[in-house]
PDB file of N, CA and C in Angstrom:
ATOM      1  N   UNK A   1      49.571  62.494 -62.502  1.00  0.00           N
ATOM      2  CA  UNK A   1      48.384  63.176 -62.950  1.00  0.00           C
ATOM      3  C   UNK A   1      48.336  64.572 -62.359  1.00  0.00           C
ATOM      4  N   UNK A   2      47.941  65.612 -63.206  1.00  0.00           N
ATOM      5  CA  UNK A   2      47.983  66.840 -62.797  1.00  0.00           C
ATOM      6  C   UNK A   2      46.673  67.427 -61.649  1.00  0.00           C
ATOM      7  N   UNK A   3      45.628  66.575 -62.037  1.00  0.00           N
ATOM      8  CA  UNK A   3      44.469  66.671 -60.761  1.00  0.00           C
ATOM      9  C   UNK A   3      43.573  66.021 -60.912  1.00  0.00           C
ATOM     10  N   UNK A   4      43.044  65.793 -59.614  1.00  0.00           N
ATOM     11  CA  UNK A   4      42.039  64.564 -59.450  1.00  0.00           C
ATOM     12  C   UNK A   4      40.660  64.565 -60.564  1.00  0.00           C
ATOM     13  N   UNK A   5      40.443  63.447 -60.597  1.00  0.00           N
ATOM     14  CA  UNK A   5      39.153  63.352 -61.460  1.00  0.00           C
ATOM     15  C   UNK A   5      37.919  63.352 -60.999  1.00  0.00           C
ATOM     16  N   UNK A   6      36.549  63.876 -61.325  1.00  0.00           N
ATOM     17  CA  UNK A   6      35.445  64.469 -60.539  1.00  0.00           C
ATOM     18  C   UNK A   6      34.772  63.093 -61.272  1.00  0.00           C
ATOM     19  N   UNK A   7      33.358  63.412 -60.544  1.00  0.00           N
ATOM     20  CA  UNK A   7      32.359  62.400 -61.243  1.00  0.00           C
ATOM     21  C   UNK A   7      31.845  63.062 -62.398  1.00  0.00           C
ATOM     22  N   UNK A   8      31.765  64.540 -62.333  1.00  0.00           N
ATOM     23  CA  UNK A   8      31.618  65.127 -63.537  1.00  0.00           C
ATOM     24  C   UNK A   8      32.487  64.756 -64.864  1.00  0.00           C
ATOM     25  N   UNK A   9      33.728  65.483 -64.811  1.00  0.00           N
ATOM     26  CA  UNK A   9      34.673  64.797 -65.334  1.00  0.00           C
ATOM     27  C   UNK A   9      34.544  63.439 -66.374  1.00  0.00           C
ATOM     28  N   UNK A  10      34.204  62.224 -65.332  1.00  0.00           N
ATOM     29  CA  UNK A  10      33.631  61.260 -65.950  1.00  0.00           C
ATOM     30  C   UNK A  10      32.600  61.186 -66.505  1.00  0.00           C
ATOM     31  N   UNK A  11      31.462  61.442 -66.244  1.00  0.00           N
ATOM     32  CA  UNK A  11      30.306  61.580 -66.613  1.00  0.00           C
ATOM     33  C   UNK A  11      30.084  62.163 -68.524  1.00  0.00           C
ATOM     34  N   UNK A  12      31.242  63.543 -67.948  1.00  0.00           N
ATOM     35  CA  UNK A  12      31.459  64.000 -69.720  1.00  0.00           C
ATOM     36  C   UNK A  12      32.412  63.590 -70.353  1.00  0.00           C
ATOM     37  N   UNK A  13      33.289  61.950 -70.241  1.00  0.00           N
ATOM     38  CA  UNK A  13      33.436  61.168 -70.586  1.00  0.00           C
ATOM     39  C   UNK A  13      33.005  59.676 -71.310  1.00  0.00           C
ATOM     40  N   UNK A  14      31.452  59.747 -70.888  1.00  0.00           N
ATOM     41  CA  UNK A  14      31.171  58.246 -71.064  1.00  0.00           C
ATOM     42  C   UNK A  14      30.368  57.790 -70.283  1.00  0.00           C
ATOM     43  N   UNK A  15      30.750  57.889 -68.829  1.00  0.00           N
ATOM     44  CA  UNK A  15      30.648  57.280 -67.519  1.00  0.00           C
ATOM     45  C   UNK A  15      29.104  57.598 -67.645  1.00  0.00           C
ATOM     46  N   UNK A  16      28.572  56.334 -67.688  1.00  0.00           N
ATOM     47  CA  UNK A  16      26.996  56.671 -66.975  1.00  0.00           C
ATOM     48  C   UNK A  16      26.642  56.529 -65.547  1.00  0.00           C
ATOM     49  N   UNK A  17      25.433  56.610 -64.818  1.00  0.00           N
ATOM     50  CA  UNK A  17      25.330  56.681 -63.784  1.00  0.00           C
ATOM     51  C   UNK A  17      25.488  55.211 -62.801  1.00  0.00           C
ATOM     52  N   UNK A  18      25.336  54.366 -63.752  1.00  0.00           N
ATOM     53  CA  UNK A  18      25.448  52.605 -63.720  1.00  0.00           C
ATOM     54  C   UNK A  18      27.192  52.631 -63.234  1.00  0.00           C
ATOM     55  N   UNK A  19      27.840  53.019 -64.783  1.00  0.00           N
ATOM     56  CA  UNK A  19      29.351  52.965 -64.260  1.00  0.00           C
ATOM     57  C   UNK A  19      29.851  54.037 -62.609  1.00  0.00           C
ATOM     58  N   UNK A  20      29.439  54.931 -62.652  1.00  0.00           N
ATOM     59  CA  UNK A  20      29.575  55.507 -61.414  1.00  0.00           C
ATOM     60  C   UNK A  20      29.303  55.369 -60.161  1.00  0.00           C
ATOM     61  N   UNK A  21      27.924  54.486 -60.100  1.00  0.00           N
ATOM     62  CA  UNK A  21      27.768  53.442 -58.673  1.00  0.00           C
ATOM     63  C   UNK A  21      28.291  52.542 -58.612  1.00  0.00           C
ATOM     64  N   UNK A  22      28.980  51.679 -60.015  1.00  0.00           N
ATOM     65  CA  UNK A  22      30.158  50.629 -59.620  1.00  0.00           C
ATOM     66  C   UNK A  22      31.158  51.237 -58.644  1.00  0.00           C
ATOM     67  N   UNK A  23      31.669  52.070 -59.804  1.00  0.00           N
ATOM     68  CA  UNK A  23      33.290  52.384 -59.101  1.00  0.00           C
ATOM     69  C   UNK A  23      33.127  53.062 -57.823  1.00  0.00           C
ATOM     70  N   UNK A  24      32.088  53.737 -57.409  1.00  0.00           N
ATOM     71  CA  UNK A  24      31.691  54.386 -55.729  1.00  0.00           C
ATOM     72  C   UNK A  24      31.347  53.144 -54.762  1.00  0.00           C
ATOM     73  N   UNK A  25      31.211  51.913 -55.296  1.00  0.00           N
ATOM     74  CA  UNK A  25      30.776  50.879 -54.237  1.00  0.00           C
ATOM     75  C   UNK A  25      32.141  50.092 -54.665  1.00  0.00           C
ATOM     76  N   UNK A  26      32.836  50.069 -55.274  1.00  0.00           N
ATOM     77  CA  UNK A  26      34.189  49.780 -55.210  1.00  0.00           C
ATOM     78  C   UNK A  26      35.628  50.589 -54.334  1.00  0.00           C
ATOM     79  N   UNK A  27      34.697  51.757 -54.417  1.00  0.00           N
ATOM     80  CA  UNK A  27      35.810  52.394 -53.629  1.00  0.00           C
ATOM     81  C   UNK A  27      35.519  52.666 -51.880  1.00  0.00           C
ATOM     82  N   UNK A  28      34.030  52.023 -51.662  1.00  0.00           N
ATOM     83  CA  UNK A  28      33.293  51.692 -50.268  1.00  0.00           C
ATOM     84  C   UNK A  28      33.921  50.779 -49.894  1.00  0.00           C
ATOM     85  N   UNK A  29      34.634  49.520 -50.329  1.00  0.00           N
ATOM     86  CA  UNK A  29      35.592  48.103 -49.510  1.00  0.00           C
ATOM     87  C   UNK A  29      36.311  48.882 -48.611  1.00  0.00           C
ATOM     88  N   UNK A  30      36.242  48.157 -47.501  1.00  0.00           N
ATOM     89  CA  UNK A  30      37.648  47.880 -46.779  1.00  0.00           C
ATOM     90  C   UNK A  30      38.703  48.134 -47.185  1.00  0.00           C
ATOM     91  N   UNK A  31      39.264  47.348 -48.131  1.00  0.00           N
ATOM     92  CA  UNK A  31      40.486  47.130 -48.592  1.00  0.00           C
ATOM     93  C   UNK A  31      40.839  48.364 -49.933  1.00  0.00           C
ATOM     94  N   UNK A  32      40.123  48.639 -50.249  1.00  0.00           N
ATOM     95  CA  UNK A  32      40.353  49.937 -50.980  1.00  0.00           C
ATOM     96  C   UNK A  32      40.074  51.621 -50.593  1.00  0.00           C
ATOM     97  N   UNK A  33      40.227  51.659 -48.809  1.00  0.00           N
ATOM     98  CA  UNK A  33      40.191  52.807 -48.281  1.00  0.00           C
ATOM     99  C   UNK A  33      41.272  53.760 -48.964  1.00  0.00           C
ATOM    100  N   UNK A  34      42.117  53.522 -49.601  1.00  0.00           N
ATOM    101  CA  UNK A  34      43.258  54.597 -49.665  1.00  0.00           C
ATOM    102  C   UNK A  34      43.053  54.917 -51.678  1.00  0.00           C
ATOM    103  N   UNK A  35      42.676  54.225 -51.861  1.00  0.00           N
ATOM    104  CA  UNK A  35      42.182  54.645 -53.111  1.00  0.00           C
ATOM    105  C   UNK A  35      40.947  55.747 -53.391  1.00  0.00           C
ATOM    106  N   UNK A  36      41.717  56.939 -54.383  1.00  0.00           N
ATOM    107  CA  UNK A  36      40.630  57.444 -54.930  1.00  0.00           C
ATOM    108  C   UNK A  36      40.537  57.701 -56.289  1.00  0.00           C
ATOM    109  N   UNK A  37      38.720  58.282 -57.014  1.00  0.00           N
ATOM    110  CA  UNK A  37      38.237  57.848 -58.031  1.00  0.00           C
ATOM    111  C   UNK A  37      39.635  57.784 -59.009  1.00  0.00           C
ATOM    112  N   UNK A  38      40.332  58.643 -58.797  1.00  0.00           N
ATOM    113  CA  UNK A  38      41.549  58.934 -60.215  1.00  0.00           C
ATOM    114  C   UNK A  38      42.197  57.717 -60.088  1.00  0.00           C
ATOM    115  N   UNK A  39      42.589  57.160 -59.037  1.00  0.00           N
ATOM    116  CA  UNK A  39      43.511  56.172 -59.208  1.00  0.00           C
ATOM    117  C   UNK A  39      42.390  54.805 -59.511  1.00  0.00           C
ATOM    118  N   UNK A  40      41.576  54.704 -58.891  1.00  0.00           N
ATOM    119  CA  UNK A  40      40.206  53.307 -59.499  1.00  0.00           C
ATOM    120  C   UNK A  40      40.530  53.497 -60.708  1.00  0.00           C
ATOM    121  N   UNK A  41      40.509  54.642 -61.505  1.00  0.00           N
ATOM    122  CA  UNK A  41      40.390  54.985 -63.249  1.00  0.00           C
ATOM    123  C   UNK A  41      41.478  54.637 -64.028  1.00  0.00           C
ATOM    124  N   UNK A  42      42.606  54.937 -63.082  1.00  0.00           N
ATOM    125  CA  UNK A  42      44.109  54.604 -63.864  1.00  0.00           C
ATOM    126  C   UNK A  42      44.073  53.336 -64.053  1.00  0.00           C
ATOM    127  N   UNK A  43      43.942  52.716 -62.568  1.00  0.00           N
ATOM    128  CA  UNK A  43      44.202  50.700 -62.714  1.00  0.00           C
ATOM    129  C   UNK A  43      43.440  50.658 -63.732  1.00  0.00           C
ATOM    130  N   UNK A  44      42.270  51.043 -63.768  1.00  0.00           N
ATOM    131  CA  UNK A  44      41.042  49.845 -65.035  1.00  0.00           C
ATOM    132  C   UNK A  44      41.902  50.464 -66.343  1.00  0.00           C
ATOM    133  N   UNK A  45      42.379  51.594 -66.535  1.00  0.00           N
ATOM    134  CA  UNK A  45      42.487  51.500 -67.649  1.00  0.00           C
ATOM    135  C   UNK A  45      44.049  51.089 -68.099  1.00  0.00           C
ATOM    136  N   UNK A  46      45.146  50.369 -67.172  1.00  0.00           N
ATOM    137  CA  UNK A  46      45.793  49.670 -67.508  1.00  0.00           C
ATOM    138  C   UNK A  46      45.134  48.301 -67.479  1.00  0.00           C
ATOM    139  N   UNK A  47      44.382  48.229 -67.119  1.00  0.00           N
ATOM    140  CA  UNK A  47      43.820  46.761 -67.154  1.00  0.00           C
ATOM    141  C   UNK A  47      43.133  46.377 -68.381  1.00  0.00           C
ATOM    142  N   UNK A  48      42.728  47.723 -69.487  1.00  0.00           N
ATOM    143  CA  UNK A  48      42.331  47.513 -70.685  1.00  0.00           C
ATOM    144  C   UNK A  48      43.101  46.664 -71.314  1.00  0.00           C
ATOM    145  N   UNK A  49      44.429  47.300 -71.483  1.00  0.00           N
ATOM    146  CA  UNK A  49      45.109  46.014 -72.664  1.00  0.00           C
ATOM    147  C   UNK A  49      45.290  44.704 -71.781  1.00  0.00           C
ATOM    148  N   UNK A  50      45.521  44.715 -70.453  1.00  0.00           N
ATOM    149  CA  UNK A  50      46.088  43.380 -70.290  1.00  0.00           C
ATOM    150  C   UNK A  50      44.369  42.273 -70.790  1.00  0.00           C
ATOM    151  N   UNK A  51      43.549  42.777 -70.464  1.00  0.00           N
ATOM    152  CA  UNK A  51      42.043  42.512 -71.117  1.00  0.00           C
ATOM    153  C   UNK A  51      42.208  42.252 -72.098  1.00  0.00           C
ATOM    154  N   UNK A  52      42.314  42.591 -73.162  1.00  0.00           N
ATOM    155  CA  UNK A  52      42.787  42.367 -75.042  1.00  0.00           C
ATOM    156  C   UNK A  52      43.431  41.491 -75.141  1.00  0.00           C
ATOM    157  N   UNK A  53      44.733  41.469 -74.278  1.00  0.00           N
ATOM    158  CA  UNK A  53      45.916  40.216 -74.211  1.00  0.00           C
ATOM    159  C   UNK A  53      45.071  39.211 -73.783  1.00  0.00           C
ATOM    160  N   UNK A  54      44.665  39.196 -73.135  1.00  0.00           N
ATOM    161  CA  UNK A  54      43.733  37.852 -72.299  1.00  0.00           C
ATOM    162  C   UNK A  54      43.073  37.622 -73.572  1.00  0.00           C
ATOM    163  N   UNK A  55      42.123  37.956 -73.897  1.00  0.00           N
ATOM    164  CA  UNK A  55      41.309  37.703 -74.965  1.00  0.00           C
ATOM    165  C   UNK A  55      41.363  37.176 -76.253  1.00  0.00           C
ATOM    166  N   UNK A  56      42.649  37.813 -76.713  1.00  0.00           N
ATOM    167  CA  UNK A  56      43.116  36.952 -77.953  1.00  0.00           C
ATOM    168  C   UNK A  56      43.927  36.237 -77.424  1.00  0.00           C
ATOM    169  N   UNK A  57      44.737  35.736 -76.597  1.00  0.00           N
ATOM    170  CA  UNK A  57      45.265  34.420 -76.071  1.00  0.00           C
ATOM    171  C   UNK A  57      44.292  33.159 -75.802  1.00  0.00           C
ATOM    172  N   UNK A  58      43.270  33.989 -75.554  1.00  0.00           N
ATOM    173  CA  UNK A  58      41.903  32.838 -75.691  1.00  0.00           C
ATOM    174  C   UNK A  58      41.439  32.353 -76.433  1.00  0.00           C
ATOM    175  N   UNK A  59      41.101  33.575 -77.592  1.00  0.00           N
ATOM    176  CA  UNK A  59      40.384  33.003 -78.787  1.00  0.00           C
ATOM    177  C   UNK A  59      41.173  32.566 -80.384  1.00  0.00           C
ATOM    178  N   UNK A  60      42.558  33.145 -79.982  1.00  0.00           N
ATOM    179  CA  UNK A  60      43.354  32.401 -81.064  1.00  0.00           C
ATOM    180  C   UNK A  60      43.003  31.283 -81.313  1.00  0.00           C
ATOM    181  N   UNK A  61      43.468  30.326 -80.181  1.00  0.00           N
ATOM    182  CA  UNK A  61      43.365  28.860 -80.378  1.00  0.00           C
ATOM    183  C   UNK A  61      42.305  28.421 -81.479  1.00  0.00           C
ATOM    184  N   UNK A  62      40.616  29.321 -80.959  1.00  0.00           N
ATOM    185  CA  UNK A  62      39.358  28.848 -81.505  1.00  0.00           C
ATOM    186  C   UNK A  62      39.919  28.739 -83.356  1.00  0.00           C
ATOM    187  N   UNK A  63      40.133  30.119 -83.681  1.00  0.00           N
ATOM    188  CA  UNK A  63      40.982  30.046 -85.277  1.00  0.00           C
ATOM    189  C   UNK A  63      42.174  29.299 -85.437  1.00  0.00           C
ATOM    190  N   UNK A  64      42.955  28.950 -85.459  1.00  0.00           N
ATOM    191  CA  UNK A  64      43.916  28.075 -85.287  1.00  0.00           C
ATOM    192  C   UNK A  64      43.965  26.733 -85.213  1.00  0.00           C
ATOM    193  N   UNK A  65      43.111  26.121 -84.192  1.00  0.00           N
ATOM    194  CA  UNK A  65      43.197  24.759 -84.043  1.00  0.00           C
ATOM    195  C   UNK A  65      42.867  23.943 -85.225  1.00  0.00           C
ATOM    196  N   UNK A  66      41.483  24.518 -85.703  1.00  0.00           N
ATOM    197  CA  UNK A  66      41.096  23.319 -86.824  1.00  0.00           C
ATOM    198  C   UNK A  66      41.855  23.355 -87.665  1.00  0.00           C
ATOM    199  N   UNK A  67      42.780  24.624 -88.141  1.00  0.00           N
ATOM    200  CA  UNK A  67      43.580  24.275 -89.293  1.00  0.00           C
ATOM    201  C   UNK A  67      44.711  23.433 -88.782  1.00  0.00           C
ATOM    202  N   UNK A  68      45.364  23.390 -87.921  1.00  0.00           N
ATOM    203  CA  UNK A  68      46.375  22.383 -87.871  1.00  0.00           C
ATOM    204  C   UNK A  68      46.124  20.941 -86.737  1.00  0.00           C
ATOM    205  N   UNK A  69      45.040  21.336 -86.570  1.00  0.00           N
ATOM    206  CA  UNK A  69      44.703  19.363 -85.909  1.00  0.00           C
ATOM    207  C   UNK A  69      43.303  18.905 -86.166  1.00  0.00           C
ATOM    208  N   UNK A  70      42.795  17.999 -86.255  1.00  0.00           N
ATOM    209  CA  UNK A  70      41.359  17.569 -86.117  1.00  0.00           C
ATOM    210  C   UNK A  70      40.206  18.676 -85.458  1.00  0.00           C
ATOM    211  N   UNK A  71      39.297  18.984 -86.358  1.00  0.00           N
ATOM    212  CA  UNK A  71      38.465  19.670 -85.925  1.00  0.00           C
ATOM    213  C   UNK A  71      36.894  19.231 -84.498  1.00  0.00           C
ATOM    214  N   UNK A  72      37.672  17.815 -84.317  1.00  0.00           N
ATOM    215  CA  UNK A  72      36.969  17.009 -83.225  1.00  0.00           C
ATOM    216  C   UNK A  72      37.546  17.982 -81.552  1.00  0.00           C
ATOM    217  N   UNK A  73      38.683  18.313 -82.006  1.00  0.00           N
ATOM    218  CA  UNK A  73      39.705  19.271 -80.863  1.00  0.00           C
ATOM    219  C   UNK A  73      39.090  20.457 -80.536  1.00  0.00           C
ATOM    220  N   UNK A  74      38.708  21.234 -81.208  1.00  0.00           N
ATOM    221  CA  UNK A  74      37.509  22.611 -80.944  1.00  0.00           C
ATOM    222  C   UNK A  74      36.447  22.095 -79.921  1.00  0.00           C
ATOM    223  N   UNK A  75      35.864  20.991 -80.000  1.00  0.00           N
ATOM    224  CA  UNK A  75      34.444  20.552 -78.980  1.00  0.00           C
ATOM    225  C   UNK A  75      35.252  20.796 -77.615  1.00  0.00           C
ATOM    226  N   UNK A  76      36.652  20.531 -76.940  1.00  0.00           N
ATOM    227  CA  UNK A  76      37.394  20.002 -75.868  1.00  0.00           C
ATOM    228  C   UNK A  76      37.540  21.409 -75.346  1.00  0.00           C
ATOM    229  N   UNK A  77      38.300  22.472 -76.283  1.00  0.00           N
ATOM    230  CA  UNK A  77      38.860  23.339 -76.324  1.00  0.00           C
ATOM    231  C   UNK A  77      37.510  24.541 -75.879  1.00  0.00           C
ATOM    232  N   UNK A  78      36.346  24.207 -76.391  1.00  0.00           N
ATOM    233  CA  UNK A  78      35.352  25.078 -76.591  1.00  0.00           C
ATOM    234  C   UNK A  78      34.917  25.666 -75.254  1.00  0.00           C
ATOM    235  N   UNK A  79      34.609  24.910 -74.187  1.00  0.00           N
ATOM    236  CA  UNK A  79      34.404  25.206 -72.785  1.00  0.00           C
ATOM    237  C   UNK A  79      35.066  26.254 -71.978  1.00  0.00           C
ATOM    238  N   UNK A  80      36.518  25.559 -72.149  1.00  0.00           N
ATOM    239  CA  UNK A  80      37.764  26.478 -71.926  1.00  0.00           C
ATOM    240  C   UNK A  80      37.710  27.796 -72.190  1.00  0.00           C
ATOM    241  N   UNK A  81      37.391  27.728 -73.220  1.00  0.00           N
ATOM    242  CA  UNK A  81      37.613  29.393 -74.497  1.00  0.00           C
ATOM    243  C   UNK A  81      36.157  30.092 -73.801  1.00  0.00           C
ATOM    244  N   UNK A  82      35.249  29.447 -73.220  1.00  0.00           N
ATOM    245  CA  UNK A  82      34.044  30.047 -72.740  1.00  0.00           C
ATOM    246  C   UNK A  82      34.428  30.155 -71.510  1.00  0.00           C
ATOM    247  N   UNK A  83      34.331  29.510 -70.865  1.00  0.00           N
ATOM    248  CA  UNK A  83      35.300  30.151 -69.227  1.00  0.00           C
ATOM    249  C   UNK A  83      35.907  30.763 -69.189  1.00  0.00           C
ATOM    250  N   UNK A  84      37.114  31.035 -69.934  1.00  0.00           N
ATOM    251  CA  UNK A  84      38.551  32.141 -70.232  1.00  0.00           C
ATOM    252  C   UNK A  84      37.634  33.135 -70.125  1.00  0.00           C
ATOM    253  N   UNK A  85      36.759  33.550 -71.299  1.00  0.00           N
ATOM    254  CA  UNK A  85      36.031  34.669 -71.819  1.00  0.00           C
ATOM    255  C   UNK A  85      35.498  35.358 -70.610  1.00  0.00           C
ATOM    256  N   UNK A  86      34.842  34.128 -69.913  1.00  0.00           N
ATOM    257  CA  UNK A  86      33.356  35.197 -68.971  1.00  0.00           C
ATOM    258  C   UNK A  86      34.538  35.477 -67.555  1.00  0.00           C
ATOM    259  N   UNK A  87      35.603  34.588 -67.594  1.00  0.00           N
ATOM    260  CA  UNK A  87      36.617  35.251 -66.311  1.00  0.00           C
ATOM    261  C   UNK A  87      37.107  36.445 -66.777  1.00  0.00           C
ATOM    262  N   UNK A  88      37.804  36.773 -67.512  1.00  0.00           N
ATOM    263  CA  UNK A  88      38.017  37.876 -68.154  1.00  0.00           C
ATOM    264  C   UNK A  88      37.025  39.051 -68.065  1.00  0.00           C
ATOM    265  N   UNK A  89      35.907  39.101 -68.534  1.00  0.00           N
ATOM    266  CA  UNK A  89      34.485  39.442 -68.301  1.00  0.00           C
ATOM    267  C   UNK A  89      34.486  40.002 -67.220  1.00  0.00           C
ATOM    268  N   UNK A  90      34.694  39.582 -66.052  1.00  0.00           N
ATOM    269  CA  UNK A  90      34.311  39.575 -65.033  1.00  0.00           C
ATOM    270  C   UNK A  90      35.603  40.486 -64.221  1.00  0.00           C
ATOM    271  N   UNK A  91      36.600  40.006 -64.122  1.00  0.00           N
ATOM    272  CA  UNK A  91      37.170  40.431 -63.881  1.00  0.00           C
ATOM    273  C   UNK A  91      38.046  41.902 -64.053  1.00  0.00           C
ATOM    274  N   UNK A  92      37.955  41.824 -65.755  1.00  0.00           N
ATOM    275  CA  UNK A  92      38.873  43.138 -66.830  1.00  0.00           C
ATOM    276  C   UNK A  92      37.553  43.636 -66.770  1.00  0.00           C
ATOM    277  N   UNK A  93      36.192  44.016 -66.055  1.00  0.00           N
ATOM    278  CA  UNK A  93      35.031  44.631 -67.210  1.00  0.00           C
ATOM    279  C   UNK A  93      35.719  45.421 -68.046  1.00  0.00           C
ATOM    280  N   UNK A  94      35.300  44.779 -69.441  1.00  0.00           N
ATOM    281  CA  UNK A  94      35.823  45.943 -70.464  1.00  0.00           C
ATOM    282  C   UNK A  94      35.000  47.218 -71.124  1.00  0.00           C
ATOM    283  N   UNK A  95      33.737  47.157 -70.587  1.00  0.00           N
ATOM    284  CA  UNK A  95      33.008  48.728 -70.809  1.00  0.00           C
ATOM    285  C   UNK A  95      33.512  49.445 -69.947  1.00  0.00           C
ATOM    286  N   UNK A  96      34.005  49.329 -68.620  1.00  0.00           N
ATOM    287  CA  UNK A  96      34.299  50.398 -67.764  1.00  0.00           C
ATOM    288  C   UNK A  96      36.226  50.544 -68.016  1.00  0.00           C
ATOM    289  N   UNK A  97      36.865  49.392 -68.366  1.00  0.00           N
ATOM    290  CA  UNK A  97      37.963  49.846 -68.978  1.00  0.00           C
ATOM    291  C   UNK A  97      38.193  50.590 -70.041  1.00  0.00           C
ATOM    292  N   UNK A  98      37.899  50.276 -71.109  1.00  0.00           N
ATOM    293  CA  UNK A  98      37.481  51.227 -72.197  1.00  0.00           C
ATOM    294  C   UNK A  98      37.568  52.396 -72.264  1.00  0.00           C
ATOM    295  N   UNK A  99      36.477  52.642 -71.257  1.00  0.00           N
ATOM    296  CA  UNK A  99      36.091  54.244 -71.116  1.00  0.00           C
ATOM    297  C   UNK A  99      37.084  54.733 -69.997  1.00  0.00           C
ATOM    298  N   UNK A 100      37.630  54.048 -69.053  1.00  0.00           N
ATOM    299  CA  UNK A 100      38.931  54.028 -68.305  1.00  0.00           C
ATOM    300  C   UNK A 100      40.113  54.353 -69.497  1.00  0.00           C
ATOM    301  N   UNK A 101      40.355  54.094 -70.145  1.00  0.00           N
ATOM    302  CA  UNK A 101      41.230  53.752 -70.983  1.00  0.00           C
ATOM    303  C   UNK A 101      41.212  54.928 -71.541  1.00  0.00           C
ATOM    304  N   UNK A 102      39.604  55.630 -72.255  1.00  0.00           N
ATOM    305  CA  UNK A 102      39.743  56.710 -73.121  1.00  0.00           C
ATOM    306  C   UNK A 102      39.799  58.190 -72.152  1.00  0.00           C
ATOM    307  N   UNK A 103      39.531  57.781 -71.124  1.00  0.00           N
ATOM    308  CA  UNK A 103      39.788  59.014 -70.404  1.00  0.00           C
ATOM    309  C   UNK A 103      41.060  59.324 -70.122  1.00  0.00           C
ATOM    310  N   UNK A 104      42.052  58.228 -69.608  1.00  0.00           N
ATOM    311  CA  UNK A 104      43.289  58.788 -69.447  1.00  0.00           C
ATOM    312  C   UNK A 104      44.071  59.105 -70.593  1.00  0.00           C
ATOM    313  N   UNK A 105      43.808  58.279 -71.593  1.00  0.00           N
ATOM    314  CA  UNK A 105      44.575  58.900 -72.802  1.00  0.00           C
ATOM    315  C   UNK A 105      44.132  60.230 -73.310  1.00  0.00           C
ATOM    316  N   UNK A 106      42.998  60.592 -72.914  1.00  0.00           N
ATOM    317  CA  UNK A 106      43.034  62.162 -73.499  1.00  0.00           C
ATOM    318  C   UNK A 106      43.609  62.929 -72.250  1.00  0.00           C
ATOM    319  N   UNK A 107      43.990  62.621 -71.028  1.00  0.00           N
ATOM    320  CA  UNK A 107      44.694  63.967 -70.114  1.00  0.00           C
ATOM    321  C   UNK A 107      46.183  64.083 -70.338  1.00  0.00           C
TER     322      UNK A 107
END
């Protein structure tokens, strides 16, 4: 990257003031002393697609299953596909990837 990214920067990106006290109390840990905002921004926004990948690996099944087995199999499956989702969720946030995502692709 040619130079660091400001909160401004972000801000005239997308970034609201919500997303900007995340990633500033993310970059307050312990364990993420050596990280700064540009690099917080890079990870999330490789973490966009692996997010997408997660997601339709999840919800394929939901389309899929009933056509080739008993549609009694979706009730089993259904929980799963809701847990997958909100871990994902939780983990990939995908509003702050996103906008992770659209910022680095325009520098």
């Amino acid at each position: 990257m040619a130079s660091e990214l400001t909160e401004k920067d972000l801000r005239d990106n997308g970034f609201s003031e919500k997303n900007l006290s995340r990633l500033k109390e993310v970059l307050t840990r312990d364990e993420n002393a050596s990280e700064t905002l540009s690099t917080l921004v890079d990870d999330l926004s490789k973490r966009f697609y692996a997010g997408v990948i997660c997601l339709i690996l999840i919800l394929a099944p939901l389309i899929f299953l009933p056509v080739f087995y008993p549609p009694s199999l979706l009730l089993y499956y259904l929980p799963v596909a809701i847990f997958g989702v909100i871990a994902v969720w939780f983990l990939i946030p995908p509003g702050l990837s996103w906008k992770a995502h659209k910022v680095m692709k325009g520098r």
